[in-house]
Protein backbone atom coordinates (compact mmCIF):
# COMPACT_ATOMS: atom_id res chain seq x y z
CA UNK A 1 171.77 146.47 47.01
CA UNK A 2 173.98 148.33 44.64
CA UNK A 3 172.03 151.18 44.25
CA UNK A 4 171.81 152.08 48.24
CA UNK A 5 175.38 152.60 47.33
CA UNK A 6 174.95 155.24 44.32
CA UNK A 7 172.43 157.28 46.08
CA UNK A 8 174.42 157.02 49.50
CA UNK A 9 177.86 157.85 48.20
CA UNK A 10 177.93 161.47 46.60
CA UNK A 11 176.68 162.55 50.40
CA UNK A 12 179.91 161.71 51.79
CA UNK A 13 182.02 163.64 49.08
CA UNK A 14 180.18 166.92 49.49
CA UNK A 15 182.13 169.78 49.03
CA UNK A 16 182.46 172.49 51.37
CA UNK A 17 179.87 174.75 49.20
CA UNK A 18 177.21 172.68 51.42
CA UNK A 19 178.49 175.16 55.10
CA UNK A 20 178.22 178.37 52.61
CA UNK A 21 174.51 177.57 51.61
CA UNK A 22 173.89 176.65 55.49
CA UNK A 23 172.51 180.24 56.86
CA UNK A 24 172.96 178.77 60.59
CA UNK A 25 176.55 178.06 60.52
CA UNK A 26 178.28 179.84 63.26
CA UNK A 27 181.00 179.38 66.01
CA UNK A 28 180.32 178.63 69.43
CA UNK A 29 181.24 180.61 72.41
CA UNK A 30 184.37 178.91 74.43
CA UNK A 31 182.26 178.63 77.41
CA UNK A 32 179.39 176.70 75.86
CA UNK A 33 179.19 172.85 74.33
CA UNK A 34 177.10 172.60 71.75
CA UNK A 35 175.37 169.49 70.99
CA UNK A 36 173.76 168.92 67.11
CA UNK A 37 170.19 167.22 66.93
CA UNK A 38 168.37 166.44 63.93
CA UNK A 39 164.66 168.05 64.88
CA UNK A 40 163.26 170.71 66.93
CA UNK A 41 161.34 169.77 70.10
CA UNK A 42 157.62 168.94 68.66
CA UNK A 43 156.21 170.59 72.25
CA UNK A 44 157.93 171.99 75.53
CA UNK A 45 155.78 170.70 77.77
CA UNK A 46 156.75 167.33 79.47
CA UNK A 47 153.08 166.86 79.53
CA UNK A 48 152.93 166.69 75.59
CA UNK A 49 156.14 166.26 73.75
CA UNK A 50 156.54 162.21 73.37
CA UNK A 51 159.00 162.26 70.37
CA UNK A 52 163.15 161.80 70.22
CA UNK A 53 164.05 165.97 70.47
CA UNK A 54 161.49 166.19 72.64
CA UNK A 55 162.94 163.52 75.11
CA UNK A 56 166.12 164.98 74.81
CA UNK A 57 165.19 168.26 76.22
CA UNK A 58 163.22 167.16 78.85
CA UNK A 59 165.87 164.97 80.29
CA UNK A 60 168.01 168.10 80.51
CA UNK A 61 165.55 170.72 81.90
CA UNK A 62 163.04 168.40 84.07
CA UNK A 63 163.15 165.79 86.62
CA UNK A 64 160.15 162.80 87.62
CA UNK A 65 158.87 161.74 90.43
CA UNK A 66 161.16 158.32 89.52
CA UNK A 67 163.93 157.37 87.40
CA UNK A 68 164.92 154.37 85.17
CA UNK A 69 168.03 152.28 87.06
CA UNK A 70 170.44 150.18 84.51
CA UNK A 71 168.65 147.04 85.68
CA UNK A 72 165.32 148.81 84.13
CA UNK A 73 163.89 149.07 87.81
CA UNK A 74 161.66 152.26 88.76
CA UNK A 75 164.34 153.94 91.90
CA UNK A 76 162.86 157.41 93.44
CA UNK A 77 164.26 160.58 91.88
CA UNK A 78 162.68 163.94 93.79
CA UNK A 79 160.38 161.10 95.36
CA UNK A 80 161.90 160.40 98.92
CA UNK A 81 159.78 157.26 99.24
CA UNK A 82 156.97 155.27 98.16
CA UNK A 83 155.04 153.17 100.17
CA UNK A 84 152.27 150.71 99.11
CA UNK A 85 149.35 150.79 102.03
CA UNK A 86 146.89 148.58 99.50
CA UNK A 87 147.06 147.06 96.03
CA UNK A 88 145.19 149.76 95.23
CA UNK A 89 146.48 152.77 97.34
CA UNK A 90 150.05 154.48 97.66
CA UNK A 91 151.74 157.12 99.47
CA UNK A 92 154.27 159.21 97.72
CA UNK A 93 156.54 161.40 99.87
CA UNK A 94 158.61 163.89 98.11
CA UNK A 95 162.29 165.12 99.05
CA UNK A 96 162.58 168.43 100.95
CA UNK A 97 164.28 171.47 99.52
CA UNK A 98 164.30 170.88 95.92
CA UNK A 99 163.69 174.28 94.02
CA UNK A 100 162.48 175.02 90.27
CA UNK A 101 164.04 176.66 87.61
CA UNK A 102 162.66 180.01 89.07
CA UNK A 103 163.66 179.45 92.83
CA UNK A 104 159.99 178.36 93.73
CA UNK A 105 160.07 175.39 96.12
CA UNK A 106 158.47 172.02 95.21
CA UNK A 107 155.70 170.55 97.35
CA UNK A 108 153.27 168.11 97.14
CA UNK A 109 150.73 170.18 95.55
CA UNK A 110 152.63 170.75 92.46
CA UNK A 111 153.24 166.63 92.11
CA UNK A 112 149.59 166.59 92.05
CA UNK A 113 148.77 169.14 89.85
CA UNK A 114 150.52 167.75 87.32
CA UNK A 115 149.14 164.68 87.35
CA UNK A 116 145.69 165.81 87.53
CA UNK A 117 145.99 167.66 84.57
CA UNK A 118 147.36 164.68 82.51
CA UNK A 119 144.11 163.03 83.79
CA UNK A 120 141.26 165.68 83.53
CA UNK A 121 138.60 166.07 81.10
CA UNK A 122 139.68 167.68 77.84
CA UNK A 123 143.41 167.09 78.49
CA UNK A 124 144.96 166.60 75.29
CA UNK A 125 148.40 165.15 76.94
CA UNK A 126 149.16 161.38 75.10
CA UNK A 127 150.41 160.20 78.73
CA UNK A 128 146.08 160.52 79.48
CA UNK A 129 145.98 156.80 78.73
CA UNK A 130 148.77 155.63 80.94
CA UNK A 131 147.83 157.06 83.61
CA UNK A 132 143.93 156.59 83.24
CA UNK A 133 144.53 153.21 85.89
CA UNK A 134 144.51 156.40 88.16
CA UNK A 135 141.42 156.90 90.06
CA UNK A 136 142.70 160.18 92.50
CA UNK A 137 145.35 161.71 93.87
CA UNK A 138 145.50 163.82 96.56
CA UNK A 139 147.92 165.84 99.08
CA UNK A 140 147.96 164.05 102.28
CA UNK A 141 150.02 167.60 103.70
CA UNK A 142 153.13 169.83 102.05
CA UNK A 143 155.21 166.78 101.79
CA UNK A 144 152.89 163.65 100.96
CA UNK A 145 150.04 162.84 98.56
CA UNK A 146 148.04 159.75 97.91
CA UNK A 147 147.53 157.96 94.92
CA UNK A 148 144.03 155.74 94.63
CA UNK A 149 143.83 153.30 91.55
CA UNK A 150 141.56 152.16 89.96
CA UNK A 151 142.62 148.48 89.51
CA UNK A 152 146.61 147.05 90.62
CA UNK A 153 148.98 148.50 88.06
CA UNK A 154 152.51 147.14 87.73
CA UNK A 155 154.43 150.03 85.75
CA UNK A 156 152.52 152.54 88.03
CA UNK A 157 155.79 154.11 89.34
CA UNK A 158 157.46 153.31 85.81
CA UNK A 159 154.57 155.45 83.99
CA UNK A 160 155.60 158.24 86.54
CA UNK A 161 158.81 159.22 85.95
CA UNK A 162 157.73 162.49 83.21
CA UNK A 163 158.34 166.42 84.66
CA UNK A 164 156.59 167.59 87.48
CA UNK A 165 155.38 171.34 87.17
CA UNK A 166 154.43 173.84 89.03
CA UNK A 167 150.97 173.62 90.28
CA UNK A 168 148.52 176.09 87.72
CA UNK A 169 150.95 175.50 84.59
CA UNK A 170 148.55 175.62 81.48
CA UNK A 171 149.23 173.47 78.79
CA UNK A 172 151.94 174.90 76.23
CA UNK A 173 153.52 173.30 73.59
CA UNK A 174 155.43 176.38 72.31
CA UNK A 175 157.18 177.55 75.93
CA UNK A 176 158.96 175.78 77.95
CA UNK A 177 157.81 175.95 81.88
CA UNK A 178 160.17 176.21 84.91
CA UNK A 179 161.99 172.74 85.99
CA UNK A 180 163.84 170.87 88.82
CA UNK A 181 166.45 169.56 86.38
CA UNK A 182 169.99 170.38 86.00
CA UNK A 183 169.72 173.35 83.46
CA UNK A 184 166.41 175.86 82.28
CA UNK A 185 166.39 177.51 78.99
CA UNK A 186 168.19 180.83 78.40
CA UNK A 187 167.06 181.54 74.83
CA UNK A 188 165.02 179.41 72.18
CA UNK A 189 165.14 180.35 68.19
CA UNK A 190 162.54 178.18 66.91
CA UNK A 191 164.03 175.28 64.29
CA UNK A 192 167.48 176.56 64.67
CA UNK A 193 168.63 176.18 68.51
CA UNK A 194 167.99 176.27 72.10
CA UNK A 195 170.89 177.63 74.87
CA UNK A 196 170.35 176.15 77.90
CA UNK A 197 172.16 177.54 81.32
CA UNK A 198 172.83 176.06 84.44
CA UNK A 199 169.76 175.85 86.85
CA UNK A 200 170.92 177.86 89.55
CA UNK A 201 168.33 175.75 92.01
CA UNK A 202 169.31 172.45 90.73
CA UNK A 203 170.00 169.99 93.56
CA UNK A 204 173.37 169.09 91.56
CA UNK A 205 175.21 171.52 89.41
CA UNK A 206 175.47 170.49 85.73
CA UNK A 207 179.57 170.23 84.47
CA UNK A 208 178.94 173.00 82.17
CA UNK A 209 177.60 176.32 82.37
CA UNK A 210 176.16 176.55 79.21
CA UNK A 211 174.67 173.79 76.31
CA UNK A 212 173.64 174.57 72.81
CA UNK A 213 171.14 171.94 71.54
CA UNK A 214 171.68 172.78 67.63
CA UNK A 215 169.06 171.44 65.16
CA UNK A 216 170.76 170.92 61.76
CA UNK A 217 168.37 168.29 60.04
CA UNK A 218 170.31 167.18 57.41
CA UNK A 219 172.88 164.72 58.84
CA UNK A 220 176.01 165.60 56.32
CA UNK A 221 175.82 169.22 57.56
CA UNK A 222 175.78 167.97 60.91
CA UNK A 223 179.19 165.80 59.81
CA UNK A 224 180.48 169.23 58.00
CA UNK A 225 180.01 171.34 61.53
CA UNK A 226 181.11 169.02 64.05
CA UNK A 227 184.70 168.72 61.74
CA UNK A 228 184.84 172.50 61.40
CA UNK A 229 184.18 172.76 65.53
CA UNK A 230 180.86 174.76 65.47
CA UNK A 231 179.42 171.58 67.06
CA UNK A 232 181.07 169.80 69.97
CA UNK A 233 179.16 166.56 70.00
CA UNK A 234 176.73 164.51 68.01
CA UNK A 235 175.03 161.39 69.30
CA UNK A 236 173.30 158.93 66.69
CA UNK A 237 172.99 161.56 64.41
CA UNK A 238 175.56 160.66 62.15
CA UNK A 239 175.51 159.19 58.49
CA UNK A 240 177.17 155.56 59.57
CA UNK A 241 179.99 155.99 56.85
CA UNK A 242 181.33 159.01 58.24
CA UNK A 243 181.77 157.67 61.92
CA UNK A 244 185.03 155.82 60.60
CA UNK A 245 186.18 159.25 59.44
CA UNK A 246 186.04 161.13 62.10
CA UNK A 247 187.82 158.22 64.45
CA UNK A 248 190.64 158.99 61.79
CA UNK A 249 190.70 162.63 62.22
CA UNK A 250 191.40 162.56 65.75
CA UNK A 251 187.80 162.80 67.25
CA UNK A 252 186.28 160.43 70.31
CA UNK A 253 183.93 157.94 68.85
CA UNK A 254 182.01 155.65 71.24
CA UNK A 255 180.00 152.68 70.35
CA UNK A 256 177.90 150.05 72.25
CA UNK A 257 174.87 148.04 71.90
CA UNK A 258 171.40 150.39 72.52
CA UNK A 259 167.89 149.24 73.31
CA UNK A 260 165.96 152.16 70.86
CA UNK A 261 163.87 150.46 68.82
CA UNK A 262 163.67 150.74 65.08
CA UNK A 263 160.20 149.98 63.24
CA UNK A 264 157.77 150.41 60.59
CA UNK A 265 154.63 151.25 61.54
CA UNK A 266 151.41 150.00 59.44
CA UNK A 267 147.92 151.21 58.92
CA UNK A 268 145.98 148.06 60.55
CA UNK A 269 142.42 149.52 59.37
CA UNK A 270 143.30 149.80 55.67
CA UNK A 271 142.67 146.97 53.62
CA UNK A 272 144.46 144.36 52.51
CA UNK A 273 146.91 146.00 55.61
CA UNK A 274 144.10 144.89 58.14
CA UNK A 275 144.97 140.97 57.30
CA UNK A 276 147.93 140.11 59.71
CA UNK A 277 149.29 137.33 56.83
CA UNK A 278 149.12 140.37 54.32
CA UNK A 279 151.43 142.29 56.75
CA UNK A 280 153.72 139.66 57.59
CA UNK A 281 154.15 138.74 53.69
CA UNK A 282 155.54 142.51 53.37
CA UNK A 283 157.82 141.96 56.55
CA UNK A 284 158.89 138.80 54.76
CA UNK A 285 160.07 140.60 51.33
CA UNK A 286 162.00 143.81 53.05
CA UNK A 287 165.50 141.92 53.21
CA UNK A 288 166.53 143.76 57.01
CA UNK A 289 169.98 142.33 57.22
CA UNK A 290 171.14 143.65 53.88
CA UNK A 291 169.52 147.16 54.82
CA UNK A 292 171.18 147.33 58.48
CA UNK A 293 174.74 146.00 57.00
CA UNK A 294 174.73 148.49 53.72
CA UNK A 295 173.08 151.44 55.01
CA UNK A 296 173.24 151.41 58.75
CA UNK A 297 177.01 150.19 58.56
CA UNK A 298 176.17 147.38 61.17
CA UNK A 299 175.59 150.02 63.93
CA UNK A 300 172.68 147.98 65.19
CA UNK A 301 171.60 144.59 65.88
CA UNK A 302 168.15 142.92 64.20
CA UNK A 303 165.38 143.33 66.06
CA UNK A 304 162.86 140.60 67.08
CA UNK A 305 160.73 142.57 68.69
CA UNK A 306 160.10 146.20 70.68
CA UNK A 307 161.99 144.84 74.07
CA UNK A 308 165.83 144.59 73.32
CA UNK A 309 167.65 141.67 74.91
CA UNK A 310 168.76 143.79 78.26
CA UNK A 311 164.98 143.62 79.34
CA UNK A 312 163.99 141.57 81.77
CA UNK A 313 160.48 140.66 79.99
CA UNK A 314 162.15 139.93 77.00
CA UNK A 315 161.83 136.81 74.98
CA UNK A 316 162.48 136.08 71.29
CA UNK A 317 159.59 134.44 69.30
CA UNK A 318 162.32 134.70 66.30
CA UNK A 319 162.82 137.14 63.59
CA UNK A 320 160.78 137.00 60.17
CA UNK A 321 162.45 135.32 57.49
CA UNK A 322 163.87 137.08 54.59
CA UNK A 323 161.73 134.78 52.06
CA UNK A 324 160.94 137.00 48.98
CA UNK A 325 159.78 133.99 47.42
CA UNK A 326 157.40 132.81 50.08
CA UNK A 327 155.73 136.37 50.78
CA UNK A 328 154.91 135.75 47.19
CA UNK A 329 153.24 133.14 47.79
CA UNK A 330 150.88 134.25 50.84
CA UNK A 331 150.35 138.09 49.24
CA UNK A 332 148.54 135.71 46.33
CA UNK A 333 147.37 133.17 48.10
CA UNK A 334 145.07 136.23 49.86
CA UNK A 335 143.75 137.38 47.01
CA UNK A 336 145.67 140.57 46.34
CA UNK A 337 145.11 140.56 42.87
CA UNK A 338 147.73 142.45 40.02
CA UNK A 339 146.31 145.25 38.44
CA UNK A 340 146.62 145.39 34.52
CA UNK A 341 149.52 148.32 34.96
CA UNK A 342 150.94 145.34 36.96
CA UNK A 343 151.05 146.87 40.13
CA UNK A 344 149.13 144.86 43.15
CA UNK A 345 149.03 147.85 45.80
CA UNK A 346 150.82 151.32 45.91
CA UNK A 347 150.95 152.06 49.52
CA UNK A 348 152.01 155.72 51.09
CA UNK A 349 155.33 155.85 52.99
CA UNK A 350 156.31 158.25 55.14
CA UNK A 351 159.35 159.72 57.28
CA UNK A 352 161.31 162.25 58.21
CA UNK A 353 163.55 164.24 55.75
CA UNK A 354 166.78 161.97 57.55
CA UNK A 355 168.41 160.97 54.76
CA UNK A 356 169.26 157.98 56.02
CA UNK A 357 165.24 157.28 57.11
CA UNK A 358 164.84 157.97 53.59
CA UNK A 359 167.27 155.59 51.88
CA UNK A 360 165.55 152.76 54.39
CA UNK A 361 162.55 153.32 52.78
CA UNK A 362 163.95 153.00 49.00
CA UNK A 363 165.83 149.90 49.96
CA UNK A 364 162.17 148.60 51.41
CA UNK A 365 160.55 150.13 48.40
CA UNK A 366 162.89 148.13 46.01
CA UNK A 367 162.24 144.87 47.74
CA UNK A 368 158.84 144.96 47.65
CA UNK A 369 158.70 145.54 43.89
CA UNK A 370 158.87 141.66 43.95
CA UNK A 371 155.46 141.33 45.35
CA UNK A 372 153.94 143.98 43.15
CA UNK A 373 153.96 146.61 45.55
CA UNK A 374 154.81 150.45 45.00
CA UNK A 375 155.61 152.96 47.56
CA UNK A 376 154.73 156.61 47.02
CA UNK A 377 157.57 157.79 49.72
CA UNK A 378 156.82 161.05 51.12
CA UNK A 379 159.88 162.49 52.71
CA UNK A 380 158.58 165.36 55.13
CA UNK A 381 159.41 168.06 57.54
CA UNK A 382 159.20 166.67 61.15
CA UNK A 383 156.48 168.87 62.33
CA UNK A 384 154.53 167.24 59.23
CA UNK A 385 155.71 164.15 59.27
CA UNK A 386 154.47 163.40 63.19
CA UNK A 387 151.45 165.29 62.74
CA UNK A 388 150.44 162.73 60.12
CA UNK A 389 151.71 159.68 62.38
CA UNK A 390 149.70 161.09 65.46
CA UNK A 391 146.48 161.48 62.98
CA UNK A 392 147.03 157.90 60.82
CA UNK A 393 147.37 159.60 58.23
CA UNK A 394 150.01 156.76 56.37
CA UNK A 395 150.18 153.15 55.18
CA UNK A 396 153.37 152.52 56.01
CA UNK A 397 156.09 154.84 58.22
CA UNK A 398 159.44 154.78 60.07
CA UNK A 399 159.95 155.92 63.54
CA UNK A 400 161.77 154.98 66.87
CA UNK A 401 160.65 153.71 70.03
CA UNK A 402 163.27 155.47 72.74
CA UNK A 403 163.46 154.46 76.68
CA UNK A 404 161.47 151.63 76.31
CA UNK A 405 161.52 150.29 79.74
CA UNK A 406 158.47 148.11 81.38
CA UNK A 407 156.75 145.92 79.05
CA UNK A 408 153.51 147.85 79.72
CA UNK A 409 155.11 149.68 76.56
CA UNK A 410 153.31 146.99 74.48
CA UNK A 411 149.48 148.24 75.53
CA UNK A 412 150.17 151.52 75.16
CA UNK A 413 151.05 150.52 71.47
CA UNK A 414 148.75 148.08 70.99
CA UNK A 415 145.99 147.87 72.72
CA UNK A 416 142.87 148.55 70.59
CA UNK A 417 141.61 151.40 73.04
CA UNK A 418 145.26 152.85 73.28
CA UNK A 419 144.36 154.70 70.22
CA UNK A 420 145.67 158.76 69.93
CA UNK A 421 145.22 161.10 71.28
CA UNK A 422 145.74 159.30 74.29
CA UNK A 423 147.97 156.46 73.73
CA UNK A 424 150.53 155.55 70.70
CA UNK A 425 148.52 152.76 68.64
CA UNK A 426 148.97 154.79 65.62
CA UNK A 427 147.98 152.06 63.24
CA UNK A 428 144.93 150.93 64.70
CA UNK A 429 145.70 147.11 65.46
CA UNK A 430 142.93 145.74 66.89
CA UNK A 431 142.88 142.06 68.63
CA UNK A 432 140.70 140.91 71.76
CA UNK A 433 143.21 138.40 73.24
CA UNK A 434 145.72 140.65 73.34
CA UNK A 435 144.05 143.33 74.81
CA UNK A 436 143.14 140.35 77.49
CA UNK A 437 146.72 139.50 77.98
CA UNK A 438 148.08 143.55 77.83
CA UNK A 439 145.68 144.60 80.56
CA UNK A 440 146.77 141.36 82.52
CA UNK A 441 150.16 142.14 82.25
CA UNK A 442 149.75 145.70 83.77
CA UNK A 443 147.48 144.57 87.23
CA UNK A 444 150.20 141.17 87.58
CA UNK A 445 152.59 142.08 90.46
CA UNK A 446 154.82 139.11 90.54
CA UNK A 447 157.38 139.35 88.19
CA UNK A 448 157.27 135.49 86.87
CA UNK A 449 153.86 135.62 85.88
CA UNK A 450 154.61 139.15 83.79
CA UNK A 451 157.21 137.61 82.05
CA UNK A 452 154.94 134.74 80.54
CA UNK A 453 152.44 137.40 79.78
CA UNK A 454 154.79 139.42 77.41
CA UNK A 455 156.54 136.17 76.51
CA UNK A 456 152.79 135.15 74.76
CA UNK A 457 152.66 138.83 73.94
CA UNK A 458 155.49 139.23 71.78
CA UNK A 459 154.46 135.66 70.43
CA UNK A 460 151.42 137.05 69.11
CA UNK A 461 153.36 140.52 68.03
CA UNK A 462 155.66 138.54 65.72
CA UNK A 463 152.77 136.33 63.95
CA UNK A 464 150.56 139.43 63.46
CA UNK A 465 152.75 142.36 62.67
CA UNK A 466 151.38 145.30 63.40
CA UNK A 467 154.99 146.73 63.34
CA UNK A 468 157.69 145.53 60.93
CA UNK A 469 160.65 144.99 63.37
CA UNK A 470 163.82 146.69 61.91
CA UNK A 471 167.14 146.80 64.74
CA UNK A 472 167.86 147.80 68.03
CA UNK A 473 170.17 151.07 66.92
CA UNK A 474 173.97 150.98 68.48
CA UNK A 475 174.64 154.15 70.39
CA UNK A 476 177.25 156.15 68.55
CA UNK A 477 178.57 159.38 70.21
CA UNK A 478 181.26 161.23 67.88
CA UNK A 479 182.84 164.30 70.12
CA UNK A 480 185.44 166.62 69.30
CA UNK A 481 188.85 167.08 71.13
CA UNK A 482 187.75 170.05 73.47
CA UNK A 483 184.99 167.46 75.40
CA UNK A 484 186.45 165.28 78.34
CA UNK A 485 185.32 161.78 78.20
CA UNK A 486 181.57 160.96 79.09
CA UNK A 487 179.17 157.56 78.97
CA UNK A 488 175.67 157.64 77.76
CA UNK A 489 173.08 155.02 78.89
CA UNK A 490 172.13 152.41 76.46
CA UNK A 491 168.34 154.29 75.86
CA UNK A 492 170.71 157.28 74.54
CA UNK A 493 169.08 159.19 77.50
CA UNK A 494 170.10 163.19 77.28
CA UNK A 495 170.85 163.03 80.90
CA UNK A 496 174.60 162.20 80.12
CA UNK A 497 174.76 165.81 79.15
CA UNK A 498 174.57 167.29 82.17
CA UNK A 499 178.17 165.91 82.72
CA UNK A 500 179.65 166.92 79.56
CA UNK A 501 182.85 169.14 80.71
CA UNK A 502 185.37 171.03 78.74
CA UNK A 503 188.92 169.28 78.88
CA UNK A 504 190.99 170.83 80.96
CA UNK A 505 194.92 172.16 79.86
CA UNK A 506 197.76 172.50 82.24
């Protein structure tokens, strides 16, 4: 691994020359806290957007009809109540008096608009597929509407905890409309920043008046402006070496375990990728530990699957080996033959310009040169880069799974009808038992009986590898002196920033 530590090294010695080449350098007003992300929201619409910026801004500028508690439990949010008539029917009654962004008051109407127009024909929102277990929904009067399924569904109240709009919003991924959360955008300058105010209809106040979410993609500039104080606060967006300099300099680091999921995804349709032992042997060569000790600093622990240990469906079928040696063996054993340049495959990898994203992939692409195998890594823009995940247009890439909370997550992923553009099984994995046991899963009501389900899930996850498990990331929030003290769920959820405050000086 000695050469993760020549490529990784001259970034943390950059000179200051790197903040005179960086056009978007500025100060920060006094009043505002400005947070640094890596990438610009991929769509503004709660109805669309699925990836990390995304999330982040809709946490801040919308609210669902239910949130996520610490024990993973659906609890209502602008829902008042939610009563189950029928296995099959449910009554949703929403709180009075809660306003959007734009003063207009929320009714029932507006809850279901917006999730008819996830459902209808020629919606082109990836929630479609979660939510196709819905039959109807309908207004029962200004308060109240009625939910009719199709077949019981477990996660239902899980799967509806995205934005509600106002009824007649049309599908837009480039503006951003009107929301019940704690803040609505002031001003948006696309790929450089978004200024969010205070939502002067929010049912509770955010801390702060105004928040900066400021996209600097390369994560050494993001070190360089959060030391000169253009940037307040940066959360998992940090190269891990420079996290023990900044504790040094006098800034607030926190750190504690985190259930976002670390992966790379495969093309299942391409051959010899199809075979599950072929996949597995290439899980079996990439040597994780070494990779999440050298490069990600230890901020992580070593995944053994999607669900992280704090789940309550989670169960550990055990972690692929690190057996170079032994991959060898099955990668020949199935007939992948050596070419006479002595190359056995050349497979496409791609990710995001993240630097650190990138030097995962050489550290994967170096141990796989035991097998025979070459990666062609393709470092791209995000935009790019997701647009070619969405379409399956890759052998190999590396992504995140964020807020994973009810193990439903698994047949969104991997069921073999969950394919885009309505669900996320990107690769194409394709296996009839599963799909039995996913689809059980999501009508089983009693909790026991879902946990053997995903117990035999993840079993069958970890023998066919449609994902190469990486870590469950650490949650690592670096904040200058100005910011009081804050917490941040273990998902990394962007709510926390609604109670980011200024320090106050006698």
């Amino acid at each position: 691994m000695i050469f993760l530590f020549r490529r990784f090294m001259p970034l943390l010695v950059l000179s200051t020359a790197a903040l005179i080449c960086y056009s978007c350098s500025r100060g920060i007003p006094e009043d505002a806290i400005s947070i640094a992300v890596e990438a610009f929201p991929s769509a503004m619409d709660p109805r669309l957007g699925t990836d990390l910026a995304s999330a982040r801004l809709f946490a801040l500028i919308h609210r669902g009809l239910f949130r996520i508690n610490g024990r993973q439990e659906p609890e209502p949010d602008i829902a008042r109540s939610c009563e189950q008539i029928s296995p099959l029917e449910y009554v949703v009654t929403l709180r009075e008096g809660l306003r959007f962004s734009d003063g207009r008051p929320l009714t029932s109407s507006d809850a279901v608009f917006t999730i008819s127009s996830i459902m209808a024909d020629g919606s082109r929102s990836p929630k479609k597929g979660e939510l196709a277990v819905i039959r109807s929904v309908e207004a029962i009067d200004g308060w109240s509407f009625r939910i009719i399924l199709r077949s019981p569904s477990a996660p239902l109240l899980t799967l509806l905890n995205f934005g509600i709009l106002e009824e007649g919003t049309g599908f837009s991924g480039e503006t951003s409309p009107p929301g019940l959360g704690p803040f609505r955008i002031a001003e948006v300058r696309r790929g450089r920043d978004i200024v969010l105010e205070a939502n002067p209809f929010a049912e509770r106040a955010p801390a702060t008046q105004k928040l900066v979410l400021k996209v600097i993609e390369d994560p050494v500039l993001r070190a360089l402006e959060l030391k000169r104080g253009s940037v307040d606060v940066v959360v998992n967006d940090l190269p891990p070496d420079s996290v023990f300099s900044f504790e040094k300099k006098g800034f607030t680091v926190s750190r504690f375990p985190g259930t976002n999921y670390s992966y790379i995804g495969i093309n299942c349709r391409k051959p010899p990728l199809d075979n599950p032992r072929v996949r597995k042997a290439i899980a079996m060569a990439i040597d994780r530990k070494s990779i999440l000790k050298n490069i990600m600093r230890g901020y992580g622990r070593e995944a053994t699957g999607m669900l992280s240990p704090e789940n309550w469906a989670y169960s550990n079928p055990g972690a692929v080996p690190f057996d170079p040696d032994g991959a060898l063996q099955v990668i020949e054993s199935e007939g992948v033959a050596m070419s006479g340049d002595g190359i056995r495959l050349r497979l496409s990898y791609k990710t995001s310009m993240n630097k650190i994203s990138r030097f995962i992939a050489e550290a994967a692409g170096e141990n796989l040169k035991h097998l025979g195998i070459s990666l062609d890594i393709q470092s791209l823009e995000w935009g790019s880069f997701y647009s070619d995940v969405k379409q399956g247009n890759f052998d190999l890439f590396s992504l995140n799974w964020i807020g994973i909370k009810d193990p439903d997550a698994y047949r969104l992923r991997f069921d073999s009808a969950a394919t885009p553009p309505f669900g996320f099984n990107r690769g194409g994995y394709s296996n009839p038992a599963l799909d039995e046991l996913l689809r059980e899963g999501a009508a089983e009501t009693d909790r026991d009986r879902r946990k053997d389900i995903y117990r035999r899930v993840q079993a069958i996850l970890s023998e066919e590898v449609p994902y190469i498990n990486l870590w469950w990331t650490d949650i690592v929030a670096v904040s200058s002196s100005r910011i009081a003290p804050f917490a941040i769920p273990p998902d990394g959820d962007f709510s926390f920033a609604a109670g980011l405050r200024l320090k106050t000086h006698s």
